[in-house]
Protein backbone atom coordinates (compact mmCIF):
# COMPACT_ATOMS: atom_id res chain seq x y z
CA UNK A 1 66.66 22.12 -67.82
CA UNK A 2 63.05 20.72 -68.36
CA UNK A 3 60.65 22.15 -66.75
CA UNK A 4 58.56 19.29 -66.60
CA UNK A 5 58.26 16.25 -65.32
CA UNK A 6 60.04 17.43 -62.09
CA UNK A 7 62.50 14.94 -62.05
CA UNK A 8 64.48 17.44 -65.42
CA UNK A 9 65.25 18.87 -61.81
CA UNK A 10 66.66 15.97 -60.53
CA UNK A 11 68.84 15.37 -63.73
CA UNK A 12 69.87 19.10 -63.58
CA UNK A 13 71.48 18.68 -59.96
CA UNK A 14 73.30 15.04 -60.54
CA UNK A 15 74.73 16.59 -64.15
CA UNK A 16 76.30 19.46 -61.39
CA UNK A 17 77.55 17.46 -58.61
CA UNK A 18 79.39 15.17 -60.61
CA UNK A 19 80.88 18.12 -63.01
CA UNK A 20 78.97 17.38 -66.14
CA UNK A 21 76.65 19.64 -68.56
CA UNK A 22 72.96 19.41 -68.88
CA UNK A 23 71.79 22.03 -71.28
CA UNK A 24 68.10 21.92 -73.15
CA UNK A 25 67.99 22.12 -77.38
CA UNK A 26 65.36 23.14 -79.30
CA UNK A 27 64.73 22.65 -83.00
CA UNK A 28 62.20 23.23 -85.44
CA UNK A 29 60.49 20.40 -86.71
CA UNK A 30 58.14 21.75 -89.35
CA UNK A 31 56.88 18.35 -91.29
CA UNK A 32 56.13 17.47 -87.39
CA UNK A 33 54.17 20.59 -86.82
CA UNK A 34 56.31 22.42 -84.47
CA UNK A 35 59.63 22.27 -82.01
CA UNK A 36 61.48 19.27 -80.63
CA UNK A 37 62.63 19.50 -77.21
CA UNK A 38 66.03 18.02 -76.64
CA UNK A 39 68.47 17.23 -73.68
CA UNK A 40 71.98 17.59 -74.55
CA UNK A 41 74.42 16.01 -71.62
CA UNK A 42 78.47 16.36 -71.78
CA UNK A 43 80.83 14.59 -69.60
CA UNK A 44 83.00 16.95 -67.39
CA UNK A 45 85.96 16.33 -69.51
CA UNK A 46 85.97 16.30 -73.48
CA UNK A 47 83.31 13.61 -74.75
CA UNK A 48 84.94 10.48 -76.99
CA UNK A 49 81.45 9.41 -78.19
CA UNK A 50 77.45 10.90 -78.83
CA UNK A 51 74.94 8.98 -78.12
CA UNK A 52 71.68 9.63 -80.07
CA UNK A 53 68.78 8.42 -77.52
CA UNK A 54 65.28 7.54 -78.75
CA UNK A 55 62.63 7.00 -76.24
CA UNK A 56 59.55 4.76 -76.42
CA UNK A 57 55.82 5.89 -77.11
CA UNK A 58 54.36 7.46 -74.48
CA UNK A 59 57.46 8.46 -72.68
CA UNK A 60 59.80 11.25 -73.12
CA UNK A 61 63.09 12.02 -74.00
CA UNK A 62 64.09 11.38 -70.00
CA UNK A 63 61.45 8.74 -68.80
CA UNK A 64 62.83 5.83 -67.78
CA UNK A 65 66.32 6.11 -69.08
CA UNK A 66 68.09 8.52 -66.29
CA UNK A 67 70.09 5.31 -65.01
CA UNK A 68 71.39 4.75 -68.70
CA UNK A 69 72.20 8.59 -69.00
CA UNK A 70 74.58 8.45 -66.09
CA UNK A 71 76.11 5.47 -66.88
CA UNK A 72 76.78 6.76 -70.52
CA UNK A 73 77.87 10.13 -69.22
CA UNK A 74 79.99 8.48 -66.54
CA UNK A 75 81.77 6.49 -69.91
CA UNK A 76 82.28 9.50 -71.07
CA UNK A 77 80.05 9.81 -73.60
CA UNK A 78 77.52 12.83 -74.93
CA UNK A 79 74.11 12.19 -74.88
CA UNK A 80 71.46 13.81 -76.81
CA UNK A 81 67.78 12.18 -75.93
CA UNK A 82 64.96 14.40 -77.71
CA UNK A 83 61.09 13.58 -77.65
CA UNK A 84 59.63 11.80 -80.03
CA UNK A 85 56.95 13.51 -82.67
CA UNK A 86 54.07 14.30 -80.97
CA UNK A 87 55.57 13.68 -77.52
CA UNK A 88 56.48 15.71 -74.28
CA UNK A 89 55.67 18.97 -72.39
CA UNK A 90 57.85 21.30 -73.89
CA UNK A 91 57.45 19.90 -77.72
CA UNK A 92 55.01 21.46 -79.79
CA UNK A 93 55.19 18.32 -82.52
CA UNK A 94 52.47 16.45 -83.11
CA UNK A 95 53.02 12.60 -84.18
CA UNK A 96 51.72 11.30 -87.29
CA UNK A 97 52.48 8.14 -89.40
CA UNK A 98 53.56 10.03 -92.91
CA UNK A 99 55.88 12.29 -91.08
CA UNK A 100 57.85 10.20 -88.04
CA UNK A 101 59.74 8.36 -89.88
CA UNK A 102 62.37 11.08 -90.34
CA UNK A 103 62.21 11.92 -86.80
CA UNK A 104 65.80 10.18 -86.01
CA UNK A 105 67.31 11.44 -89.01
CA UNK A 106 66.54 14.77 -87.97
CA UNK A 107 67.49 14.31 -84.44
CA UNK A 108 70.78 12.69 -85.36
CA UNK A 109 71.71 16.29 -87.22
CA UNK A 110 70.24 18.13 -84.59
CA UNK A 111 72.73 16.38 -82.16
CA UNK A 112 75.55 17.18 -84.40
CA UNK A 113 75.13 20.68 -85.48
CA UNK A 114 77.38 22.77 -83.71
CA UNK A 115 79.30 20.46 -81.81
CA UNK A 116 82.44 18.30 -82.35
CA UNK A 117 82.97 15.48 -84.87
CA UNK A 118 82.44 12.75 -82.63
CA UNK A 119 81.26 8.93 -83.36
CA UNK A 120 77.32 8.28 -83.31
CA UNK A 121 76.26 5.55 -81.31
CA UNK A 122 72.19 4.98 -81.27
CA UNK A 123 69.87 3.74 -78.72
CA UNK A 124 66.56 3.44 -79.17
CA UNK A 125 63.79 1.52 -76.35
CA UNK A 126 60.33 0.24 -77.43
CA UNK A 127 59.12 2.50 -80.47
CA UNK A 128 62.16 4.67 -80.39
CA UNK A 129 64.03 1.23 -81.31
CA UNK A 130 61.24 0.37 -84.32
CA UNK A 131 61.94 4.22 -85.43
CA UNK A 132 65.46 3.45 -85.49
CA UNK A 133 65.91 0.22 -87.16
CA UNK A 134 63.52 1.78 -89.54
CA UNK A 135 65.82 4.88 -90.11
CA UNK A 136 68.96 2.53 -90.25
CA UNK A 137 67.65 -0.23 -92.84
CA UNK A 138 66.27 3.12 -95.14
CA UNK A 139 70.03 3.94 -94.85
CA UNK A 140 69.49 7.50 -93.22
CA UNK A 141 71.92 6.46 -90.01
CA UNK A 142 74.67 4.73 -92.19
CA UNK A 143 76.93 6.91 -90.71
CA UNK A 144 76.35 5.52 -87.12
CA UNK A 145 78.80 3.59 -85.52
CA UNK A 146 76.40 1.10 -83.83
CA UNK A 147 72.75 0.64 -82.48
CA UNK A 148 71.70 -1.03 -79.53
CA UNK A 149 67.57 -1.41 -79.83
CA UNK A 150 66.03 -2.22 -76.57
CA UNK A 151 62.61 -3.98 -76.45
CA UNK A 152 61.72 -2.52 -79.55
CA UNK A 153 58.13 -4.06 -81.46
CA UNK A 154 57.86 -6.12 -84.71
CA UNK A 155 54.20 -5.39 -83.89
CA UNK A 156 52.68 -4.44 -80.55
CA UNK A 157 49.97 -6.68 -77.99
CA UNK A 158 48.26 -5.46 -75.07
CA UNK A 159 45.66 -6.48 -72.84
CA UNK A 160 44.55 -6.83 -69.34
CA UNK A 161 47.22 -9.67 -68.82
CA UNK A 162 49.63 -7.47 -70.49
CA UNK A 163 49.33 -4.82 -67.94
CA UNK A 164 48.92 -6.58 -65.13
CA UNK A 165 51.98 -8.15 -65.43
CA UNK A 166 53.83 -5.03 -66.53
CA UNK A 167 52.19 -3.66 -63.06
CA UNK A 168 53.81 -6.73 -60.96
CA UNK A 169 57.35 -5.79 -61.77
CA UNK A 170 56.84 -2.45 -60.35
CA UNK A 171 57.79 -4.33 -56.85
CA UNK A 172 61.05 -5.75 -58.29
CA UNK A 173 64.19 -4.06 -56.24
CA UNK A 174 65.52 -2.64 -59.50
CA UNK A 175 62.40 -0.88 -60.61
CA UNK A 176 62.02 0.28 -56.61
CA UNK A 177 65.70 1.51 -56.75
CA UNK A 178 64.40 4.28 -59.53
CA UNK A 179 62.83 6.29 -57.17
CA UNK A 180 66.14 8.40 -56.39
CA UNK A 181 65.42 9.73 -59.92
CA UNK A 182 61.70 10.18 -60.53
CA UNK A 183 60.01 9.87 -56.56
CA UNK A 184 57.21 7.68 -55.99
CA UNK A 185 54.69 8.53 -58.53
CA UNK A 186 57.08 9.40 -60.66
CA UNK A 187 58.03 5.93 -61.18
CA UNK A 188 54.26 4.76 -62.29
CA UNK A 189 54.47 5.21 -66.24
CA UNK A 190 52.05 6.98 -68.56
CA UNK A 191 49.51 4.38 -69.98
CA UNK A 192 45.38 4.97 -71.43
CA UNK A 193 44.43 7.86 -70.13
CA UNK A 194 47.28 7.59 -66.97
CA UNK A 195 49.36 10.80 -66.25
CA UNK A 196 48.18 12.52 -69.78
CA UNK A 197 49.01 15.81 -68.41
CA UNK A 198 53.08 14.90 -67.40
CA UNK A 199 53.70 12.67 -70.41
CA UNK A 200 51.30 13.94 -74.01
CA UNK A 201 50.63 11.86 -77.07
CA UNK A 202 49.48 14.57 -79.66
CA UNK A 203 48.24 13.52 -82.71
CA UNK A 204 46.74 14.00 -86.13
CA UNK A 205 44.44 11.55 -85.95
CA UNK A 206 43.46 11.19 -82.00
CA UNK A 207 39.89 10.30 -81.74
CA UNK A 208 39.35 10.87 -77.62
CA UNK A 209 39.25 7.25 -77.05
CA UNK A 210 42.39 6.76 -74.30
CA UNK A 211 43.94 3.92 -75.26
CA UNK A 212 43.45 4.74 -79.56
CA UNK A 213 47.34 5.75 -79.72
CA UNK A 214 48.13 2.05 -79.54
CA UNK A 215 46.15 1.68 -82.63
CA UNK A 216 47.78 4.77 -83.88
CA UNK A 217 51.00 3.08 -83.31
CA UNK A 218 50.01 -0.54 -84.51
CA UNK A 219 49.48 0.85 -87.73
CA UNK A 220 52.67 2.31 -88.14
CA UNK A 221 54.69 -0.53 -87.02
CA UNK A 222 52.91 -1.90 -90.06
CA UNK A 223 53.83 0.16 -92.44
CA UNK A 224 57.35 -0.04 -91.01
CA UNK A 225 57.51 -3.68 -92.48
CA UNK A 226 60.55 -4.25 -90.29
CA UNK A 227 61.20 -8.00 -90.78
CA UNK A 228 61.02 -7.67 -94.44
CA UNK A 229 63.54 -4.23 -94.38
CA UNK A 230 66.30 -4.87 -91.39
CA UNK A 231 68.15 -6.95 -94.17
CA UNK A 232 69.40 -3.70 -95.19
CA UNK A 233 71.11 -2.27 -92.40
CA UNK A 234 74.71 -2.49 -92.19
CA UNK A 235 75.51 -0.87 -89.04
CA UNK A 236 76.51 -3.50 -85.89
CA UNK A 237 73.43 -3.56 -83.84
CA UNK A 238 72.90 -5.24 -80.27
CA UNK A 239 69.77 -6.26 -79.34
CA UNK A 240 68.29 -6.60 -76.10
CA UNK A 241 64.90 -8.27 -74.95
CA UNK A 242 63.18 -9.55 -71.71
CA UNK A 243 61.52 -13.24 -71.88
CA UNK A 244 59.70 -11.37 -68.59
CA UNK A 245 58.43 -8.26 -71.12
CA UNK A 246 54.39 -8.34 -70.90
CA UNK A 247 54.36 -6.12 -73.73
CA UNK A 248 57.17 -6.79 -76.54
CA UNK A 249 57.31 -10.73 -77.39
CA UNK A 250 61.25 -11.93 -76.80
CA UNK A 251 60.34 -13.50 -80.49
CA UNK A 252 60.43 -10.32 -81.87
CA UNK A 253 63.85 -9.75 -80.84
CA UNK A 254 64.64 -13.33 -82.15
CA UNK A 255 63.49 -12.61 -85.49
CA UNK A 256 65.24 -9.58 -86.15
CA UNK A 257 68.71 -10.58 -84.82
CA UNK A 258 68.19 -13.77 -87.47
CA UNK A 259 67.94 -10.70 -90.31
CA UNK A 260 70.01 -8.25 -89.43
CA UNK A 261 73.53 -9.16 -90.96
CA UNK A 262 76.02 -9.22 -87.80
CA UNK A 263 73.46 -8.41 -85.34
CA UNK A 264 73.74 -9.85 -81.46
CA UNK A 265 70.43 -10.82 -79.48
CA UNK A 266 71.13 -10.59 -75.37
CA UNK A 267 68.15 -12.17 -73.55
CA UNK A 268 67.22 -11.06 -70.11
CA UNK A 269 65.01 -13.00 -67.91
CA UNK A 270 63.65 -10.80 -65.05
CA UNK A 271 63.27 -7.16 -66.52
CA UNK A 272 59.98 -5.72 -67.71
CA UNK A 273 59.58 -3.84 -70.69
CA UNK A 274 59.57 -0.75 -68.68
CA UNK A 275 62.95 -1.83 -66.85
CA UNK A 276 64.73 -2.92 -69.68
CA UNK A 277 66.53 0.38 -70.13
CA UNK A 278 67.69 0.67 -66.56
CA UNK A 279 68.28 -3.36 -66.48
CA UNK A 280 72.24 -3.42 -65.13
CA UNK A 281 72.67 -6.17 -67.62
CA UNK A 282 71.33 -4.02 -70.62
CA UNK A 283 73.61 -0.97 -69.50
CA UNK A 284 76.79 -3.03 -69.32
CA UNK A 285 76.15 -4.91 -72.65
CA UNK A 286 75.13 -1.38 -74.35
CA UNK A 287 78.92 0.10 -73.28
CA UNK A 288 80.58 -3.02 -73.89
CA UNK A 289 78.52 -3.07 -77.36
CA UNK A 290 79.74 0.63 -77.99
CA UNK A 291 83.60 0.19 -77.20
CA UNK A 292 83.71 -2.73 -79.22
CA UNK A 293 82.35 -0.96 -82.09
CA UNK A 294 84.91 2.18 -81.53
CA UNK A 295 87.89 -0.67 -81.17
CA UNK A 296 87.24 -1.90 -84.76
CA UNK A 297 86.31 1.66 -86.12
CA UNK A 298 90.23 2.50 -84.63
C-alpha cells in the first residue's frame, strides 16, 4: 500500500481483517508530467459496482475519505481513488490548468483496464467534484452510471473567517471520531504552507508564495465555466453541500442542481467542508443515490 501518509497503513490492515483487497496502481500520465498513484480496493466477494473517487485540492487520493471507502467497500463496491495532477507522495504529476482537465477521463480508464465490466459510479469532493462535473458536461464520463459531487466550488473564497471556522469543526464528535483512521495529527488537513511535506501541490506555475495554489485553482474554476456548461450533462447526479461549509457557499450547490437536468441537491447543516465526505448523512444518500441509479439501469 502507500507508503505515505502512514495512515495507507491503516487502510492496508482494515482492507485484511475484514477480507477485502487493497492493492496500489500506477499509470503514466505524460500530458501531467509523470505517474499517477492509485488505490484500487475490492470487496471480499465479487464487486457489483466501481467507484471512480476524486479527491479535493490539497488532499490525496485517501485524505479524508477512508470512512466513505469502507462504507462503499462494505456495499460491495470497487473503489479506485487516484491523486489528482500534481498531487501526493508517490505521484510524480505536476498540476497545471491546460492539462487537468483530462485527469478523470484518464483515471476512469485507468480504473477499468484490466478488470471486469462493471458499472461506473463517480464521486468527486471539493475540486475533484468541479473536475468531474467538468469531465461529465464535456461528455468524457457519459458512460457513468451516476455522480455524486460533494462540496464541490462554482468558484472558491477564503479568508481568516474562512479558516477559522473550518478550524472550529475540528471539535465536532464526527470529525474527532476520524482519528481511528489518520491519529491525531493526522486529522489536521494540509492548508498554506501546513503539512507540505505529507500532502504536495506541484505545479507549473508555483511562485513560493504558500497560499498561491488557491489562486492557481481560482483560475481554473474559471475557465471551467461550470454554471454555463453543467446543462450538458446527462448522467443522474446527487449533490451534497453543508450550509455549515466555511469554504464552499451552499449557493453553489443550489445553482448547479437548478442546471443540471435531473440533478438532486441534499443540504446538510452541521458538517464542514472537510467533513462532508465522512458526514453519515452524505454516505447513506451517496449508496442510496448509487442503487437507485443501478435499479433503473436493470
Amino acid at each position: 500500500m502507500r507508503a505515505a501518509p502512514a495512515y495507507g497503513a491503516r487502510l492496508a490492515a482494515w482492507a485484511r481483517r475484514v477480507g477485502a483487497r487493497a492493492a496500489d496502481v500506477r499509470y503514466g500520465r505524460p500530458e501531467a508530467g509523470g505517474e499517477v498513484c492509485a488505490v484500487r480496493l475490492s470487496p471480499a466477494r465479487p464487486a457489483r459496482a466501481r467507484v471512480l473517487v476524486a479527491h479535493g485540492a490539497g488532499n490525496d487520493a485517501v485524505f479524508p475519505l477512508l470512512e466513505l471507502f469502507r462504507a462503499l467497500v462494505n456495499a460491495g463496491c470497487e473503489v479506485f481513488s487516484f491523486d489528482v495532477d500534481g498531487h501526493g507522495c508517490g505521484s510524480t504529476t505536476v498540476f497545471d490548468p491546460r492539462t487537468v482537465r483530462t485527469a478523470i477521463a484518464a483515471a476512469a480508464d485507468a480504473a477499468e483496464r484490466g478488470g471486469a465490466r462493471l458499472p461506473l459510479h463517480v464521486v468527486g469532493h471539493s475540486l475533484g467534484g468541479s473536475l468531474v462535473l467538468d469531465a461529465l458536461a464535456s461528455g468524457a464520463l457519459d458512460r457513468a452510471a451516476s455522480a455524486v459531487i460533494l462540496s464541490s466550488p462554482v468558484d472558491l473564497r477564503l479568508g481568516a473567517r474562512t479558516v477559522v471556522g473550518e478550524l472550529r469543526g475540528f471539535f465536532r464528535l464526527a470529525t474527532l471520531a476520524q482519528r481511528e483512521h489518520y491519529g491525531w495529527w493526522g486529522l489536521v488537513p494540509a492548508f498554506g504552507p501546513v503539512k507540505r511535506a505529507a500532502y504536495p501541490f506541484r505545479r507549473t506555475d508555483a511562485d513560493g508564495r504558500a497560499w498561491s495554489y488557491v489562486d492557481a485553482v481560482r483560475r481554473l474554476l474559471g475557465e471551467m465555466r461550470l454554471e454555463e456548461r453543467v446543462g450538458m450533462i446527462r448522467v443522474p447526479t446527487l449533490l451534497i453541500y453543508s450550509r455549515a461549509d466555511w469554504l464552499v457557499s451552499h449557493g453553489d450547490g443550489e445553482r448547479l442542481a437548478a442546471r443540471i437536468p435531473g440533478a438532486r441537491l441534499l443540504s446538510l447543516r452541521g458538517a464542514t467542508h472537510y467533513s462532508v465526505p465522512f458526514a453519515r448523512e452524505a454516505i447513506d444518500a451517496t449508496l442510496g443515490w448509487m442503487d437507485g441509479a443501478r435499479a433503473v439501469a436493470a
